[in-house]
Protein backbone atom coordinates (compact mmCIF):
# COMPACT_ATOMS: atom_id res chain seq x y z
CA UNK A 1 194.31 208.35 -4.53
CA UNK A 2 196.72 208.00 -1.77
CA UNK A 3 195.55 205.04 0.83
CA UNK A 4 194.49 205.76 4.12
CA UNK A 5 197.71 205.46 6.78
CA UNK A 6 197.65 202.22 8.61
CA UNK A 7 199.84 202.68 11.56
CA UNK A 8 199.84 199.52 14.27
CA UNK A 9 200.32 199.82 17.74
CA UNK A 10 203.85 199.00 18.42
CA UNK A 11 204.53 196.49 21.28
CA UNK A 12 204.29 198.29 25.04
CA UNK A 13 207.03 199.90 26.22
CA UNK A 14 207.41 198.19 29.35
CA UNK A 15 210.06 199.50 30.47
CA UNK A 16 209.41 202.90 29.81
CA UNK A 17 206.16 202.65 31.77
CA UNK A 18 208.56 201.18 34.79
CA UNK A 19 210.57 204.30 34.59
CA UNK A 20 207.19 206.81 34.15
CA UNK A 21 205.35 204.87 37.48
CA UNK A 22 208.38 205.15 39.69
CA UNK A 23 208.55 208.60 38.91
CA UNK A 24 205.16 208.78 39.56
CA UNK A 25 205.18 207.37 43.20
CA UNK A 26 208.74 208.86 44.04
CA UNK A 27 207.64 212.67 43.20
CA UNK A 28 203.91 212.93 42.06
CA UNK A 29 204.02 216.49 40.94
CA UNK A 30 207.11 215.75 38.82
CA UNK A 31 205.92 212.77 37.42
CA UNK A 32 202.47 214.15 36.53
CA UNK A 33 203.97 216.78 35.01
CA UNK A 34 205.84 214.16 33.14
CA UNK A 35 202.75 213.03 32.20
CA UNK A 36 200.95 215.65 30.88
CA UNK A 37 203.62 217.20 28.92
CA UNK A 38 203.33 214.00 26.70
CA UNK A 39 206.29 213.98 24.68
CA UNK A 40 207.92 210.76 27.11
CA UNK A 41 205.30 208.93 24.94
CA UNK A 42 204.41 210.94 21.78
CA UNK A 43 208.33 210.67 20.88
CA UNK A 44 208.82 206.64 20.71
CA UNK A 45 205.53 206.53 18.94
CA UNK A 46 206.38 209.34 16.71
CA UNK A 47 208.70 207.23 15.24
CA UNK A 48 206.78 204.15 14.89
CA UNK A 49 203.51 206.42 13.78
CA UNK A 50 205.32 209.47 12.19
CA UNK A 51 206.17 207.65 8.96
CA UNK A 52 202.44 206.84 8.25
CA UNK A 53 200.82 210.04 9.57
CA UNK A 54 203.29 212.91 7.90
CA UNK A 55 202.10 212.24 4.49
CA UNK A 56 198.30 211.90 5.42
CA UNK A 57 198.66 215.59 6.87
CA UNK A 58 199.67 215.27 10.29
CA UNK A 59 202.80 216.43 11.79
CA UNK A 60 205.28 216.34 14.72
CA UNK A 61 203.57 219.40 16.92
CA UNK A 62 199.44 218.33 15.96
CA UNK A 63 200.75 214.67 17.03
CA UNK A 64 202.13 215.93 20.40
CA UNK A 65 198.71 218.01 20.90
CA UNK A 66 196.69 215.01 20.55
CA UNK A 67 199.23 212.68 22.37
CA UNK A 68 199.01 215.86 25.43
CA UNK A 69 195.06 215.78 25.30
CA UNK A 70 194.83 211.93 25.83
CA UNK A 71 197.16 211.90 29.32
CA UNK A 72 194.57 210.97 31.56
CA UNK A 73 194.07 207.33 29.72
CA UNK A 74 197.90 207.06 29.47
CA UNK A 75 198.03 207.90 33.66
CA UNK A 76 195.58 205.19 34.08
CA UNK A 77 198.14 202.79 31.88
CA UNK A 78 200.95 203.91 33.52
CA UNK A 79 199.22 203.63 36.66
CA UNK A 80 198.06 200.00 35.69
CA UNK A 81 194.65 200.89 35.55
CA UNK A 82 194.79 200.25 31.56
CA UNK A 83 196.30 197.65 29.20
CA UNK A 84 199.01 199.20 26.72
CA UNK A 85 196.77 197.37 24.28
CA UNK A 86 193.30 199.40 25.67
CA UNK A 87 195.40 202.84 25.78
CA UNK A 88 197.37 202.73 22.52
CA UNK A 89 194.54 201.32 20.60
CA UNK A 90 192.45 204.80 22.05
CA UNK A 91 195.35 206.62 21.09
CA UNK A 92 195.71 205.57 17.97
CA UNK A 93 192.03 205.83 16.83
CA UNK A 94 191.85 209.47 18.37
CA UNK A 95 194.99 210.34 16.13
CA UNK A 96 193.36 208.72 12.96
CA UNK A 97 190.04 210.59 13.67
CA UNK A 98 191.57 213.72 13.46
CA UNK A 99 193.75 213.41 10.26
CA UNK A 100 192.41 216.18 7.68
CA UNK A 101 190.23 215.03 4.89
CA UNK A 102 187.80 211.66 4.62
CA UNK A 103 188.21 209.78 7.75
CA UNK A 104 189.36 212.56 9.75
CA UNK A 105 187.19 215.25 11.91
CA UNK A 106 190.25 217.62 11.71
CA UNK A 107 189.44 220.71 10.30
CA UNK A 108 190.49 222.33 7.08
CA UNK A 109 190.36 221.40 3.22
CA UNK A 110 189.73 218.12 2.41
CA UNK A 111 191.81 215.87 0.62
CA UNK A 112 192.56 212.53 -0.74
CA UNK A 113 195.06 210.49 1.23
C-alpha cells in the first residue's frame, strides 16, 4: 500500500503577495479577479504540492478547482488579514481532504494510496 502524500507548506511567497496586494489597491476589480482565478497561487504550489498529490489521484485542473474555491482565505492573506502559515495550512488540509480514497471526501472508487 502506497503511503498517504505528505506535502509541507512551502515558505510564503512574500513577494508574490507584494505584487498580488498592490494590484489589489491599484485596480480592485483586476486584482480580485486575479484573485479568484487562482492559478497566481495554485501554480507555485503546484510545483511544490504536484509531486505528492499526482500519484495519490489528484491532478493539475482538480488542484486549481480547490485552490479557486478557497480565494476568500487567500484575499484575507493577501490582504494581511491571515498568516501564510494560517492560509496555506487551510489550503493544504482542504486539498488532502478531498484526495479520492481513505482520507479523502472526494468522490469516486476508493483506493489505496
Amino acid at each position: 500500500m502506497k503511503r498517504p502524500p505528505d506535502p509541507t507548506v512551502p515558505e510564503e511567497p512574500a513577494e508574490l503577495r507584494a505584487r498580488t496586494r498592490a494590484l489589489v489597491e491599484e485596480a480592485p476589480d483586476r486584482g480580485a479577479a486575479l484573485v479568484d482565478a487562482a492559478t497566481w497561487i495554485a501554480d507555485p504550489l503546484w510545483e511544490c504540492w504536484g509531486p505528492a498529490l499526482e500519484p495519490a489521484g489528484m491532478d493539475r485542473e482538480q488542484f486549481l478547482r480547490v485552490v479557486a474555491g478557497y480565494r476568500r482565505e487567500l484575499w484575507l492573506w493577501v490582504v494581511g488579514e491571515r498568516t501564510w502559515a494560517q492560509s496555506a495550512s487551510g489550503l493544504l488540509g482542504r486539498v488532502l481532504r478531498r484526495l479520492p480514497g481513505p482520507g479523502g471526501t472526494a468522490p469516486g472508487p476508493s483506493r489505496p494510496l
